[in-house]
Protein backbone atom coordinates (compact mmCIF):
# COMPACT_ATOMS: atom_id res chain seq x y z
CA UNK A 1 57.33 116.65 106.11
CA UNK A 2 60.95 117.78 106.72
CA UNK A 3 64.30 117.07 103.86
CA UNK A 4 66.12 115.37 105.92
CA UNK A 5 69.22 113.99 103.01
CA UNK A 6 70.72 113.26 99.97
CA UNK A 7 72.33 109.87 99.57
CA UNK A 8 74.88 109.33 97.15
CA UNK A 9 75.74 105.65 96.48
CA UNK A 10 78.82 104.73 95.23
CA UNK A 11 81.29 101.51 94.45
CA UNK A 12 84.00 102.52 96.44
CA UNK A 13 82.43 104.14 99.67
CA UNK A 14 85.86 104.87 101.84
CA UNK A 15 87.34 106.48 98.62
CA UNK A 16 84.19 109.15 98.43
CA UNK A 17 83.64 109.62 102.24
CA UNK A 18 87.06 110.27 102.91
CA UNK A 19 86.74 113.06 99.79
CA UNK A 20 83.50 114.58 101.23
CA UNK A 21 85.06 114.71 104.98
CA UNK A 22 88.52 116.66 103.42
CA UNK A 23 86.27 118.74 101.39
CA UNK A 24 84.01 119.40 103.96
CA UNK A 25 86.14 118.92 107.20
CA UNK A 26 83.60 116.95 108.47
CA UNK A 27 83.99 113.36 110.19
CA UNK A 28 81.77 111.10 108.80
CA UNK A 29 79.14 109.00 111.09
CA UNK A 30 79.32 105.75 109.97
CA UNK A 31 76.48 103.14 110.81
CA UNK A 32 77.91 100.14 109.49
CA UNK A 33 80.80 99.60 106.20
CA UNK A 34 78.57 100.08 103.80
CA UNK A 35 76.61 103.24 105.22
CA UNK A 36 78.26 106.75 106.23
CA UNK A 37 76.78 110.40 107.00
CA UNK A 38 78.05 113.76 107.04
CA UNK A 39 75.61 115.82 109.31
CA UNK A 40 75.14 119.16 109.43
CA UNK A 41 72.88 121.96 110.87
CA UNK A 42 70.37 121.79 107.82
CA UNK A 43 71.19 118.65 106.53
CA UNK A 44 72.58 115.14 105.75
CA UNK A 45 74.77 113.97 103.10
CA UNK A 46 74.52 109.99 103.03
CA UNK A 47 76.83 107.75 101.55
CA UNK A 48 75.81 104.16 100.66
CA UNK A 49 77.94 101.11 99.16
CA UNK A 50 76.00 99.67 95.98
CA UNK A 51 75.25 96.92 98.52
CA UNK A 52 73.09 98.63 100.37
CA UNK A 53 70.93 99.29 96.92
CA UNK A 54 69.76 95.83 97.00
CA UNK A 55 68.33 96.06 100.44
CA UNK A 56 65.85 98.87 98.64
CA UNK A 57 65.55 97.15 95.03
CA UNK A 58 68.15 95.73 93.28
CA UNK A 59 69.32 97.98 90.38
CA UNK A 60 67.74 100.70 91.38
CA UNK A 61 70.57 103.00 91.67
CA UNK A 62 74.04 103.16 89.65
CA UNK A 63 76.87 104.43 91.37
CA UNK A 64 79.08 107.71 89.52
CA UNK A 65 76.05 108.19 87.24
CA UNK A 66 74.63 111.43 88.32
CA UNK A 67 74.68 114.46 86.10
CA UNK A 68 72.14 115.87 86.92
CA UNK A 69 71.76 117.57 90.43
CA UNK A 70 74.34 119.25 92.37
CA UNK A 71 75.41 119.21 95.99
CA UNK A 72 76.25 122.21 97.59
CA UNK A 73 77.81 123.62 100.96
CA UNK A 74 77.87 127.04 102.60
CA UNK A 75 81.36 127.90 103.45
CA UNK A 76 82.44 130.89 105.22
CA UNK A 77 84.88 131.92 102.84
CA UNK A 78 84.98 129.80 99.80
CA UNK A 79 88.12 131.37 97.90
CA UNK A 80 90.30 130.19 101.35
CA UNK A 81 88.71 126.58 100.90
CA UNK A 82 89.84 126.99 97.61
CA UNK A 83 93.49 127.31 98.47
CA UNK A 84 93.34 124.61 101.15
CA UNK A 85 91.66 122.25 98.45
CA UNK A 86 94.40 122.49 95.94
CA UNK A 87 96.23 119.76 95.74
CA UNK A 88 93.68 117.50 97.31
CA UNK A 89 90.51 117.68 94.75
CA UNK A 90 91.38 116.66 91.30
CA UNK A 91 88.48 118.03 89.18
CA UNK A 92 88.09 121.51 89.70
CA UNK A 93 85.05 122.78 87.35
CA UNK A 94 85.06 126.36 88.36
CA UNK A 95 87.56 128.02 90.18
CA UNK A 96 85.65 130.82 92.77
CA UNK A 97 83.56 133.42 90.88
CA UNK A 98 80.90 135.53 91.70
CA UNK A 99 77.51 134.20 90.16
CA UNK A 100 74.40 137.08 89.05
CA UNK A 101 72.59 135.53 92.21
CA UNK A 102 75.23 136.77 94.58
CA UNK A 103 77.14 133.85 95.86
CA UNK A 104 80.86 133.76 95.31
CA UNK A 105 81.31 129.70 94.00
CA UNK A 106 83.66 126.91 93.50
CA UNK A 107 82.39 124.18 91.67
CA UNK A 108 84.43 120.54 91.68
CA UNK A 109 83.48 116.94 90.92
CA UNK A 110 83.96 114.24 93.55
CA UNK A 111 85.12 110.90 93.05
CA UNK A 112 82.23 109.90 91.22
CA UNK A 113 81.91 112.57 89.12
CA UNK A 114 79.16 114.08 90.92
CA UNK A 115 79.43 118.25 91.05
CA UNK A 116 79.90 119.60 94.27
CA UNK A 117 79.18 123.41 94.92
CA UNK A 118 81.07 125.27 97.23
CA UNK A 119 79.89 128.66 97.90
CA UNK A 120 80.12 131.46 100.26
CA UNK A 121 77.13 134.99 100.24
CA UNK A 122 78.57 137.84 99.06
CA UNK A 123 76.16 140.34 98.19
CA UNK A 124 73.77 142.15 101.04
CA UNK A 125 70.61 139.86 99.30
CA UNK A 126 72.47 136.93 99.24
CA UNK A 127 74.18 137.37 102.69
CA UNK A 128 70.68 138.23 104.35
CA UNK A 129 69.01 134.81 102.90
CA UNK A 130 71.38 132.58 104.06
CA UNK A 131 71.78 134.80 107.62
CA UNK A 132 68.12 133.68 108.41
């Protein structure tokens, strides 16, 4: 078995990829108007319309109703994505700070209101795990 992505769905789909590709400078793949991905080299953040939910099971999934996981993205220096952020992302939970576990973090809420981690290795532990 292999994690292969995380699919957010949402009601307004060219609102929250265009956030995702600004916060992430990456262009979205998108496989139809309702259906969009932002691939990287570990993994796949899907975006889905609330009509695709019914081709799964109708109801099964609310969009901007998530608070419970968190997505998160390796940057190579998170307090510079900061400053090219501000201005463009409106929620800003956390501004960068250095977290016990040794990533440096920025913590924001999409669109949706779904949290969005930022974060760049800092300490010699945390810089080895992620340089694997």
């Amino acid at each position: 078995m292999d994690f292969v992505s995380t699919r957010l769905i949402t009601a307004d789909i060219d609102r929250l990829v265009g956030f995702y590709e600004a916060v992430t400078g990456i262009r979205a793949v998108w496989a139809s108007a309702d259906f969009a991905e932002l691939r990287t080299a570990h993994g796949t953040l899907a975006i889905g319309s609330t009509g695709t939910v019914a081709l799964f099971a109708p109801g099964a999934a609310h969009p901007a109703d998530n608070r419970t996981a968190i997505i998160e993205f390796l940057v190579d220096d998170v307090d510079a994505r900061y400053e090219q952020l501000r201005g463009v992302v409106q929620d800003v939970v956390t501004v960068p700070t250095t977290m016990p576990w040794g990533n440096r973090a920025l913590l924001l809420r999409d669109p949706d209101g779904n949290l969005v981690n930022l974060f760049t290795p800092v300490t010699t532990e945390a810089i080895a795990k992620f340089s694997r």
